[in-house]
Protein backbone atom coordinates (compact mmCIF):
# COMPACT_ATOMS: atom_id res chain seq x y z
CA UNK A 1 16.83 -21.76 -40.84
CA UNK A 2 19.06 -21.54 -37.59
CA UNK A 3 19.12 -17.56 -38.65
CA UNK A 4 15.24 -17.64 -38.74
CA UNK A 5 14.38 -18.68 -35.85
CA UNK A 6 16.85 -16.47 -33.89
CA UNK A 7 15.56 -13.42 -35.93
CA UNK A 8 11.62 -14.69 -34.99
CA UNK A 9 12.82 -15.22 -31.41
CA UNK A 10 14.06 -12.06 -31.07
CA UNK A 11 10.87 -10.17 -32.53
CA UNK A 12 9.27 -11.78 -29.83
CA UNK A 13 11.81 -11.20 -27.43
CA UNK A 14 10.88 -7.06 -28.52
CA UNK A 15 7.32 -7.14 -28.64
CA UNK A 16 7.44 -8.60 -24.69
CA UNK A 17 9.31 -5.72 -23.96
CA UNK A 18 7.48 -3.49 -25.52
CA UNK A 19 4.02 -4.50 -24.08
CA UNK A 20 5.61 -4.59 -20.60
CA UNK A 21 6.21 -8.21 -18.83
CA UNK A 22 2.80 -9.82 -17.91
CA UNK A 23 2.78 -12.21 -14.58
CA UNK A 24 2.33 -16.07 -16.25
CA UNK A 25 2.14 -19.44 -14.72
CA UNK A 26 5.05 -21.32 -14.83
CA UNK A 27 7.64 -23.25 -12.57
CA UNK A 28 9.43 -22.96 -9.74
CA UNK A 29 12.75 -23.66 -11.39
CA UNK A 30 11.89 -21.42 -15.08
CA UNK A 31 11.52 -18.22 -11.89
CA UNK A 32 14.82 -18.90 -11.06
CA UNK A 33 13.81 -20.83 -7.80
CA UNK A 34 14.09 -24.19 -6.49
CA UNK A 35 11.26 -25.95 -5.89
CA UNK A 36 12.80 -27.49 -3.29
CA UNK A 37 13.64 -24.85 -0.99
CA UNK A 38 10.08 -23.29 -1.84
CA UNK A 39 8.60 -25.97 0.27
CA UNK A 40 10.26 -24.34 3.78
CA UNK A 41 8.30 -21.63 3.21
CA UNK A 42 5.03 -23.86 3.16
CA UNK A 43 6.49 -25.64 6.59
CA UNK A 44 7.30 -22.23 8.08
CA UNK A 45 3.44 -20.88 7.32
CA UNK A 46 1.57 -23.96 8.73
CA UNK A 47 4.17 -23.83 11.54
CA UNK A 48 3.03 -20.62 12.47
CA UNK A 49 -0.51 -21.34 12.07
CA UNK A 50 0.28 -24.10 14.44
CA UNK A 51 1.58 -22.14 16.91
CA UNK A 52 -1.27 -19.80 16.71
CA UNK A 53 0.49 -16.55 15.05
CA UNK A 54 -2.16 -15.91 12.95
CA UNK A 55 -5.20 -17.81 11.55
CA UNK A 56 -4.15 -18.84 7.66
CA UNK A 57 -1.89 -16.71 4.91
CA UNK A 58 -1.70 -16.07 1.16
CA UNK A 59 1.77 -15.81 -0.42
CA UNK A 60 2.66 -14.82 -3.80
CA UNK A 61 6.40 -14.77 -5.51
CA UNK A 62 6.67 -13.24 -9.09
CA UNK A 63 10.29 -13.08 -11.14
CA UNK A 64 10.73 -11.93 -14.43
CA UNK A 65 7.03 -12.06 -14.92
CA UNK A 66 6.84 -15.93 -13.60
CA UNK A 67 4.79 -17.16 -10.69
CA UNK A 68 7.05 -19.03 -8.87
CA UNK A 69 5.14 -19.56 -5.96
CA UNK A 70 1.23 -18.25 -4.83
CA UNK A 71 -0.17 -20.97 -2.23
CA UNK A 72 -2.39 -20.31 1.18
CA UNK A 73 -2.13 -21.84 4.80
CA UNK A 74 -3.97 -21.96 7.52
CA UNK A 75 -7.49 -21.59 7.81
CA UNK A 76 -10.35 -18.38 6.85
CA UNK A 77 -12.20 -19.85 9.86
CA UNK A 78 -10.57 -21.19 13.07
CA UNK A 79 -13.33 -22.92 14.28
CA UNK A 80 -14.93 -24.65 10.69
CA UNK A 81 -11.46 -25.25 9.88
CA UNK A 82 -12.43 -23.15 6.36
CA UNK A 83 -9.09 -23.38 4.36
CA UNK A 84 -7.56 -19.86 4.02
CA UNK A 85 -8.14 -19.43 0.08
CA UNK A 86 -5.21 -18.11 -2.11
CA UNK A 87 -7.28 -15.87 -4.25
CA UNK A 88 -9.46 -14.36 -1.26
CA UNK A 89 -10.25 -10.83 -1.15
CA UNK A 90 -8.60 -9.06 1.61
CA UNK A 91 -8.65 -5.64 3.29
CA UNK A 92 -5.53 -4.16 2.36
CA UNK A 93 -6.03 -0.79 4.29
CA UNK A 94 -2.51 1.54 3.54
CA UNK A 95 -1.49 0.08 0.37
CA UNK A 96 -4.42 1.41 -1.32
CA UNK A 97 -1.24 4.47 -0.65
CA UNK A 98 0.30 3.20 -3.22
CA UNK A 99 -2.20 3.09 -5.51
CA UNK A 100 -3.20 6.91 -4.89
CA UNK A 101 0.31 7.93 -5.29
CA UNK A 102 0.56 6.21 -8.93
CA UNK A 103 -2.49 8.46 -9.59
CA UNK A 104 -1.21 11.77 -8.78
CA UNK A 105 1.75 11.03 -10.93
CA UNK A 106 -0.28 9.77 -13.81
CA UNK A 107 -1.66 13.53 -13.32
CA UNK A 108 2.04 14.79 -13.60
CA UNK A 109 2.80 12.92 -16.34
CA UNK A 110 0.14 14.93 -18.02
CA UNK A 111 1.09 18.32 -16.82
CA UNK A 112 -1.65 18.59 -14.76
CA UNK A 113 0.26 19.31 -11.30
CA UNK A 114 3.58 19.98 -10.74
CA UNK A 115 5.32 17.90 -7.20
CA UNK A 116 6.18 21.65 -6.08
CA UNK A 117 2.99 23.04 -6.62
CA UNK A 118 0.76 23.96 -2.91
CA UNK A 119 -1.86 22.38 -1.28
CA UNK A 120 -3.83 25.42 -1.46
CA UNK A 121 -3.80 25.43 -5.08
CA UNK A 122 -6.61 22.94 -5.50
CA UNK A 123 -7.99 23.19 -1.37
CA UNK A 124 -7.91 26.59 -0.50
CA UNK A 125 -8.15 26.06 3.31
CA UNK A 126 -4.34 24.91 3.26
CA UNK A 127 -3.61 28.61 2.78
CA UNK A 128 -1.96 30.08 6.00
CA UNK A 129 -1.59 26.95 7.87
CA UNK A 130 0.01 26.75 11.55
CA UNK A 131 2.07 24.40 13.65
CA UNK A 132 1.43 23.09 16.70
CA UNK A 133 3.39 24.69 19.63
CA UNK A 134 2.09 23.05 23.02
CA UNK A 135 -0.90 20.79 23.15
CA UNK A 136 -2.91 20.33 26.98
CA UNK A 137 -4.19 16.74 27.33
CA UNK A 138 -6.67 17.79 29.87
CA UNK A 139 -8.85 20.06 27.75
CA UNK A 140 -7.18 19.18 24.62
CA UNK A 141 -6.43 22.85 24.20
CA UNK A 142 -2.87 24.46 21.94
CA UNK A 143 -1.54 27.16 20.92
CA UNK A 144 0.61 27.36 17.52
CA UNK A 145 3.02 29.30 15.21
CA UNK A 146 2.92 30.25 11.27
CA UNK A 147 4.26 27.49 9.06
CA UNK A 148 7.51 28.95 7.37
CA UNK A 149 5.87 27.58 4.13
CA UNK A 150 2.66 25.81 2.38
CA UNK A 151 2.47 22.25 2.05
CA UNK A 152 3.32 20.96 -1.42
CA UNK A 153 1.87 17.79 -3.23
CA UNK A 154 5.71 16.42 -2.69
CA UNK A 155 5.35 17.07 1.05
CA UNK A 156 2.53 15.02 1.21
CA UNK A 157 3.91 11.94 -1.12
CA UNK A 158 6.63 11.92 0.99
CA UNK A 159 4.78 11.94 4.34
CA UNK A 160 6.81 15.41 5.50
CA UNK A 161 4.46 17.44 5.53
CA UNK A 162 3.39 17.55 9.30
CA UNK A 163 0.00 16.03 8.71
CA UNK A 164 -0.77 13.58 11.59
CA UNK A 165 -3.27 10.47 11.65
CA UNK A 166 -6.25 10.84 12.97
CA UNK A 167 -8.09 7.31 15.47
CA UNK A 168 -4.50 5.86 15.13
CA UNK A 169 -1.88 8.40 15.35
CA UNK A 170 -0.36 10.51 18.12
CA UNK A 171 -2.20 11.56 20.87
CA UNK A 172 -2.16 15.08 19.98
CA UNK A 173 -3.51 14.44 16.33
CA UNK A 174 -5.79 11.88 17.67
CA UNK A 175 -7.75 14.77 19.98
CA UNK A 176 -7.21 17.35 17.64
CA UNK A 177 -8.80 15.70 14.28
CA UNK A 178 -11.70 13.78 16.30
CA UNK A 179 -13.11 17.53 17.28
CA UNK A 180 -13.29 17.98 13.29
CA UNK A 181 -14.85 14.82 12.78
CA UNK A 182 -11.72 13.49 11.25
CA UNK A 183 -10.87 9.38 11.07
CA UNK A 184 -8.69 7.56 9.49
CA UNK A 185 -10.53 6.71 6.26
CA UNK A 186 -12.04 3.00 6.65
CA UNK A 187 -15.24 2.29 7.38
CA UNK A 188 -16.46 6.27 6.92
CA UNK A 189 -20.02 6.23 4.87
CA UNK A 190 -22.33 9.17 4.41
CA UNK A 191 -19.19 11.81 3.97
CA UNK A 192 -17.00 13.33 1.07
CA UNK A 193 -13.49 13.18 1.15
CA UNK A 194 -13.03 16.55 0.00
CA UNK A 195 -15.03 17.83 2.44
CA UNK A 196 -13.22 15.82 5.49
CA UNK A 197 -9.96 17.08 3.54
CA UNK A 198 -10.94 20.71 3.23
CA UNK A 199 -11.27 20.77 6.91
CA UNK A 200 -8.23 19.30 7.62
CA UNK A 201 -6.48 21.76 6.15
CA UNK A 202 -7.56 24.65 8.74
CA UNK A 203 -6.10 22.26 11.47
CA UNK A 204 -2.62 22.70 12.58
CA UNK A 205 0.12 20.69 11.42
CA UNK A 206 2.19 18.13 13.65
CA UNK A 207 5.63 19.89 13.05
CA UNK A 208 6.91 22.21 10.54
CA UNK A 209 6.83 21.03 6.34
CA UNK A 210 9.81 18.65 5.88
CA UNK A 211 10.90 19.13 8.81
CA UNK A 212 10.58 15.09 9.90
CA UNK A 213 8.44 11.83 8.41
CA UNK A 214 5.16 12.02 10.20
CA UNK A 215 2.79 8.97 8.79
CA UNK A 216 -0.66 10.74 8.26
CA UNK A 217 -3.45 11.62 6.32
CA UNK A 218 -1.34 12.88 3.34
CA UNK A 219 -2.20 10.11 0.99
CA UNK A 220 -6.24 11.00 1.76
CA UNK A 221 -5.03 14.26 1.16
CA UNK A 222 -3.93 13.37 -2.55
CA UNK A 223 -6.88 11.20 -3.00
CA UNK A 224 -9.29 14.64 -2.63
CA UNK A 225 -6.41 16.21 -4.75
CA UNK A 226 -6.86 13.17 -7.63
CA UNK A 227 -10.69 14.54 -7.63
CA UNK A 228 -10.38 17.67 -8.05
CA UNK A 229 -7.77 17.83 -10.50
CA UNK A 230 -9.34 14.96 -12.42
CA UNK A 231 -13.11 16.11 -11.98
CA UNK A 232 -14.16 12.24 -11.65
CA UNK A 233 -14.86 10.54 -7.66
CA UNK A 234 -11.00 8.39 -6.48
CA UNK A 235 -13.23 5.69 -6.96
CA UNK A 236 -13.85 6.20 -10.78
CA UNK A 237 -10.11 7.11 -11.10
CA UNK A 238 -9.01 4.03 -9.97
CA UNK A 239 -11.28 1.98 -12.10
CA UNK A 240 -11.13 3.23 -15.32
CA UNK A 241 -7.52 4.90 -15.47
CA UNK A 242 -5.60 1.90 -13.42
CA UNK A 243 -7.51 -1.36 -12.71
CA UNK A 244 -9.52 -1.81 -15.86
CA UNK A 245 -6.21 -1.09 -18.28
CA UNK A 246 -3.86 -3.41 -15.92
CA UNK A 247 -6.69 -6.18 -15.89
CA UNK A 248 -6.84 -6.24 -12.10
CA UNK A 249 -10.42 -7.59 -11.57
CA UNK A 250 -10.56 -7.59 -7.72
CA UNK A 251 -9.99 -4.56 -6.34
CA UNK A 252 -12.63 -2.00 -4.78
CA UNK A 253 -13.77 0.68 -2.46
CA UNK A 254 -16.86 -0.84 -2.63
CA UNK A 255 -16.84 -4.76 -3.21
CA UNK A 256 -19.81 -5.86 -5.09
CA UNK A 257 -22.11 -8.22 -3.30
CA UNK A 258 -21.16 -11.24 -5.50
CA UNK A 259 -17.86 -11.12 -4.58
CA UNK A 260 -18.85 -10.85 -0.54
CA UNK A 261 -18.21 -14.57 0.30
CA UNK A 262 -14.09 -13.73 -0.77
CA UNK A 263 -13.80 -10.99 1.53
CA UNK A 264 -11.49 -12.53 4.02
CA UNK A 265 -12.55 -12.92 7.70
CA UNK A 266 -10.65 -10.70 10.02
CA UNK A 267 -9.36 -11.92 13.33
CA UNK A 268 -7.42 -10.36 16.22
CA UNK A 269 -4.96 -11.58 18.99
CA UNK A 270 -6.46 -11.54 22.46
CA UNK A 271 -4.10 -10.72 25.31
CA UNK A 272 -3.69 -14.36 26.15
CA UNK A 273 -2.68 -14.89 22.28
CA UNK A 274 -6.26 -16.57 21.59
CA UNK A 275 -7.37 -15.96 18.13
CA UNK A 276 -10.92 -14.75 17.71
CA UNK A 277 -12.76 -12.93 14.96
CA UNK A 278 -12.69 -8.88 15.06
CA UNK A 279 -15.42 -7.28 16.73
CA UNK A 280 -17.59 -4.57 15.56
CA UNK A 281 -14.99 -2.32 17.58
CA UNK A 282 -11.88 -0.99 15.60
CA UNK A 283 -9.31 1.56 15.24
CA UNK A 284 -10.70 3.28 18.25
CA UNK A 285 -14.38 3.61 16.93
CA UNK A 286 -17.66 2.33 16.00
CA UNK A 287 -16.07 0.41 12.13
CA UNK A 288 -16.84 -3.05 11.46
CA UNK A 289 -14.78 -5.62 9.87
CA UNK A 290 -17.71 -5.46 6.82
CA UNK A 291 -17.03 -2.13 6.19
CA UNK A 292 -16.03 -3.51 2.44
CA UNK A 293 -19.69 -4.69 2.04
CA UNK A 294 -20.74 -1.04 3.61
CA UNK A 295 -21.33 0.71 0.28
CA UNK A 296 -19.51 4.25 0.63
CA UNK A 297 -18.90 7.58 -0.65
CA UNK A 298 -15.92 8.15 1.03
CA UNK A 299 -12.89 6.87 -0.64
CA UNK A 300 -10.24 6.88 1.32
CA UNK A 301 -7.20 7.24 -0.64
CA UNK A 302 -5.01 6.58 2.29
CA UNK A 303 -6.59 2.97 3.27
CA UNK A 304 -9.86 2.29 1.35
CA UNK A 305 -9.47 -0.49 -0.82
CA UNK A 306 -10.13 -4.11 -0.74
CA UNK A 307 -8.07 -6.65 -3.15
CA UNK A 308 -6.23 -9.95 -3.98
CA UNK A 309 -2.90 -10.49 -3.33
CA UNK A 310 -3.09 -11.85 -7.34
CA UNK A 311 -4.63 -8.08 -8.47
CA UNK A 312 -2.05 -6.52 -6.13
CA UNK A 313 1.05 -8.21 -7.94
CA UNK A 314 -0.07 -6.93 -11.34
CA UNK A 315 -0.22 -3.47 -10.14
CA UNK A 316 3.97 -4.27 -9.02
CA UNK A 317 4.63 -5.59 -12.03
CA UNK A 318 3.49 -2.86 -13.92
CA UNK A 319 5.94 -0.57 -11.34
CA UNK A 320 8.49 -3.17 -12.15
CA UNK A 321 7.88 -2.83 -15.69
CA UNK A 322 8.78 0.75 -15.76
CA UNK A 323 5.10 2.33 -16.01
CA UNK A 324 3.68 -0.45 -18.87
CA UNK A 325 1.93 -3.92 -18.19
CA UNK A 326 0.34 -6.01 -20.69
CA UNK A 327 0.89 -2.95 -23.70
CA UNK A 328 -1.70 -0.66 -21.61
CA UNK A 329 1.31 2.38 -20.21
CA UNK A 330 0.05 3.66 -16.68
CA UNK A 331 3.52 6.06 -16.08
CA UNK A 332 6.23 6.94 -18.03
CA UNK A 333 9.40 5.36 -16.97
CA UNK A 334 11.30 8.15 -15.56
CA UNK A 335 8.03 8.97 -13.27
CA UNK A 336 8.73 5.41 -11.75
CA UNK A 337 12.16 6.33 -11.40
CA UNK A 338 11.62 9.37 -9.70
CA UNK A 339 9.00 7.40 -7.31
CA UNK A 340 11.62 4.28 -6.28
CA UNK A 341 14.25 6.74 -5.04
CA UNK A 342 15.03 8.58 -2.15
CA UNK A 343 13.10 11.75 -1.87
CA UNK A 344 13.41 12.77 1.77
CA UNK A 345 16.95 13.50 1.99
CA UNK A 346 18.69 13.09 5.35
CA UNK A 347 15.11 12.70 6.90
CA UNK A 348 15.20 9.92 9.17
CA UNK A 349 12.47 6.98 8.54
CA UNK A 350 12.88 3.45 9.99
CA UNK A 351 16.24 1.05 9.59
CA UNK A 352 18.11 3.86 7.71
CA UNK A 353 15.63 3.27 4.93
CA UNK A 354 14.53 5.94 3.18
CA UNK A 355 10.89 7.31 1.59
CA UNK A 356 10.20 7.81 -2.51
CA UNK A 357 7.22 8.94 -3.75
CA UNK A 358 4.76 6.62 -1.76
CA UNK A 359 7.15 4.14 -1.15
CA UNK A 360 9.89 3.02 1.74
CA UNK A 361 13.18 2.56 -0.03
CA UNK A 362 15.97 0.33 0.95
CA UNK A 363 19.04 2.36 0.59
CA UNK A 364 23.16 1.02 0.49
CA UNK A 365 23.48 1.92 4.46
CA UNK A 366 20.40 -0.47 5.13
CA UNK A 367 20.26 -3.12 2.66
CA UNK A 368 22.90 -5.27 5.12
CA UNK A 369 19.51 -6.20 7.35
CA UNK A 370 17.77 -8.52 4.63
CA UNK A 371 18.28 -10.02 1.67
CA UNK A 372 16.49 -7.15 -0.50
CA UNK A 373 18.83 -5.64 -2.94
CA UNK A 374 19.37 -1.61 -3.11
CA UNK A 375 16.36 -0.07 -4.14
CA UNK A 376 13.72 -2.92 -3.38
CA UNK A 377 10.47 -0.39 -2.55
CA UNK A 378 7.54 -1.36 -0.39
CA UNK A 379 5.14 -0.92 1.80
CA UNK A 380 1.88 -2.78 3.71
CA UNK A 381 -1.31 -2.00 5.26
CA UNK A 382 -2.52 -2.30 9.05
CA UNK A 383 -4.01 -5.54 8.74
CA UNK A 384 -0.87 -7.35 8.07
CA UNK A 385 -0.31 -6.86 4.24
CA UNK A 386 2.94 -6.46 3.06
CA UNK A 387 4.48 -6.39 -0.33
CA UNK A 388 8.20 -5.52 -1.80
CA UNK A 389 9.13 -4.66 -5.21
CA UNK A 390 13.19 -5.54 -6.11
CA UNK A 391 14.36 -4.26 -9.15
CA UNK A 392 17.64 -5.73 -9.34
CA UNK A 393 15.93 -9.46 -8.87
CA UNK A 394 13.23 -8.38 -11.33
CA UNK A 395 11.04 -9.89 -8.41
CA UNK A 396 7.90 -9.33 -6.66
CA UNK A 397 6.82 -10.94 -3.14
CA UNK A 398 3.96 -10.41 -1.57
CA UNK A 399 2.23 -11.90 2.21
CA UNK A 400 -1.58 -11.37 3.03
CA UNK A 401 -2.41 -11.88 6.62
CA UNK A 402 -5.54 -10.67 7.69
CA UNK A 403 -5.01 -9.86 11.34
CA UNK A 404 -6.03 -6.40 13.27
CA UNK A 405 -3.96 -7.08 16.89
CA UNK A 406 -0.89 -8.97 16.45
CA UNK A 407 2.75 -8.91 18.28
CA UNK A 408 4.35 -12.10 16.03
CA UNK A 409 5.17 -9.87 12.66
CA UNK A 410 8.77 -11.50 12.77
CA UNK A 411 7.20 -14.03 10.38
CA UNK A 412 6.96 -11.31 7.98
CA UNK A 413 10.64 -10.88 7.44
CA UNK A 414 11.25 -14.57 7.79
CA UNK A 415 9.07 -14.91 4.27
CA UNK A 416 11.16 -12.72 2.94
CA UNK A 417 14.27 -14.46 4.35
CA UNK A 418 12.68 -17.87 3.15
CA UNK A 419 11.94 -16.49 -0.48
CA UNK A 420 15.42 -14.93 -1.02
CA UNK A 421 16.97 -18.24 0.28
CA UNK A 422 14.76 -20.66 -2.57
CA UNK A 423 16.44 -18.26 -5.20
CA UNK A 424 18.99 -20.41 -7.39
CA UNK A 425 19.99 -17.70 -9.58
């Protein structure tokens, strides 16, 4: 009997693996945490919603497939004292990054691009690009040089490519793109994204191709890529080759009107520190915080989407589960291996960590500044959204604030402090 039951147990044990590890309720204590030391972190988030550091929080902490903690704090509306809710939609702006990046390798894993392959394979206008040389802030005026080579779809993954940000990047890129009509992706309407990229591409790049890590308009870049390649809208893409198969239920470019009351209100930190709702103005132009409700055609592959921090922990798993989540395979496993390690070289990027393919990687010379083990991955979005992916813990943590201006993101590695600490094993 004894012999049985291991043999059924162990069946089970296989098909679990095989159908990739789905996220399940479950306790504090069967996560590997104690419940216990769990409860700091809900003292440290109504502490800072005390102090006034932001306005209310969603935090969610998967291991081995078990929630081990996903609670709010604070408040959706300062002045109604509206609880912050836990499953609220939220504007998650650069890790829709992410999201893109998984898509252009699904399109490698089916031979349909190769990381070397150039730009101006698929957008012709990033044939003969140039560099900028000297930029005059008066008249906004350059002059440039030849790039010593094209810009490849790795270039771009990796953020090397020498493509700058345009509202919120340097001021060079800033005057440079806004003469083309370029933004940074959110709250853009009436426009194609091939169209903004195709134009892009006859601009000049910020430095020469992996020369440096330049943040930018790359991942928009493989988002018009993604469409051509694919022959379907980003939008479509997304829906029926990612979020449908994972189950993820909550997560748009455009979010459906009977889902408005979860979008998540947005608020900003005054210079005094006062916490008010965003205005109407932000990221230097005429966007409003309902740009989610706004319906589009322009879908921003670089900071587009809207989601849960629930939807957004399925889409880690999966990454944690080598490619496969709930028996539905979105990349093979050595595509997610060749995505969670270092792909930049001795390119310098912040805290000696290094860049994958659409991730920030914590590397042996900088895992000594937090708790996260060699090769944790991550990345967040610019309305304080931040997420981590650890391997060797088998864990997943996630914060959603919901903040535009904000100078106290220390709390942001004191979660992570805080969840790493409640670990018991």
């Amino acid at each position: 009997m004894k012999r049985n039951i291991l043999s059924i147990l162990f069946v089970v044990a296989g098909a679990l693996s095989a159908f990739g590890q789905v996220i399940t309720t479950s306790t504090a204590e069967a996560a590997g945490f104690s419940s216990e030391r769990l409860k700091r972190i809900d003292a440290a988030m109504n502490e800072w919603v005390d102090k006034g550091y932001l306005n209310g929080a969603s935090a969610l902490i998967v291991r081995n497939g078990k929630v081990a903690y996903y609670k709010a704090a604070g408040y959706n509306d300062l002045g109604t004292k509206t609880p912050m809710p836990r499953d609220g939609i939220f504007r998650i702006a650069s890790q829709t990054k992410a999201i893109t990046s998984v898509a252009i390798m699904m399109l490698f894993d089916e031979g349909k691009l190769l990381l070397s392959d150039p730009v101006s394979l698929y957008i012709p206008s990033f044939k003969g690009q140039s560099v900028l040389v000297k930029f005059n802030p008066a008249d906004t005026t350059y002059t440039t040089e030849p790039a010593k080579r094209e810009v490849t779809i790795k270039d771009l993954l990796t953020h090397t490519s020498g493509i700058g940000y345009a509202q919120i990047g340097s001021r060079e890129a800033n005057a440079i793109y806004a003469k083309s009509n370029l933004t940074a992706g959110i709250g853009m309407r009436d426009a194609s994204l091939q169209d903004a990229m195709s134009r892009l591409g006859k601009l000049p790049l910020m430095h020469q191709p992996g020369e440096r890590f330049t943040y930018g308009l790359n991942t928009d870049v493989l988002g018009a890529l993604v469409e051509v390649i694919s022959g379907i809208s980003l939008d479509e893409f997304f829906r029926t080759r990612i979020f449908e198969p994972l189950g993820m239920k909550d997560t748009y470019f455009n979010l459906p009107q009977a889902k408005a009351a979860r979008l998540v209100n947005l608020y900003t930190e005054k210079p005094d520190g006062t916490l008010v709702k965003a205005s109407a103005q932000m990221l230097n132009g005429p966007v409003t915080p309902a740009y989610p409700l706004e319906k589009t055609t322009y879908f921003s592959g670089g900071a587009g989407l809207s989601s849960t921090i629930y939807d957004y922990a399925i889409f880690l798993q999966m990454l944690l589960n080598n490619g496969e989540y709930n028996g539905k395979r979105i990349l093979a496993r050595n595509t997610v291996r060749m995505m969670t390690v270092n792909q930049v070289g001795d390119v310098s990027i912040s805290n000696d960590d290094k860049f994958g393919l659409g991730f920030q990687i914590v590397i042996e010379k900088s895992s000594g500044r937090a708790p996260a083990q060699v090769g944790t991955f991550g990345w967040g979005g610019a309305f304080g959204t931040s997420y981590w992916v650890d391997p060797k813990e088998k864990m997943v943590l996630l914060i959603y604030r919901q903040m535009q201006a904000r100078t106290h993101n220390e709390v942001i590695e004191k979660f992570r402090a805080l969840a790493y600490g409640a670990m018991n094993e």
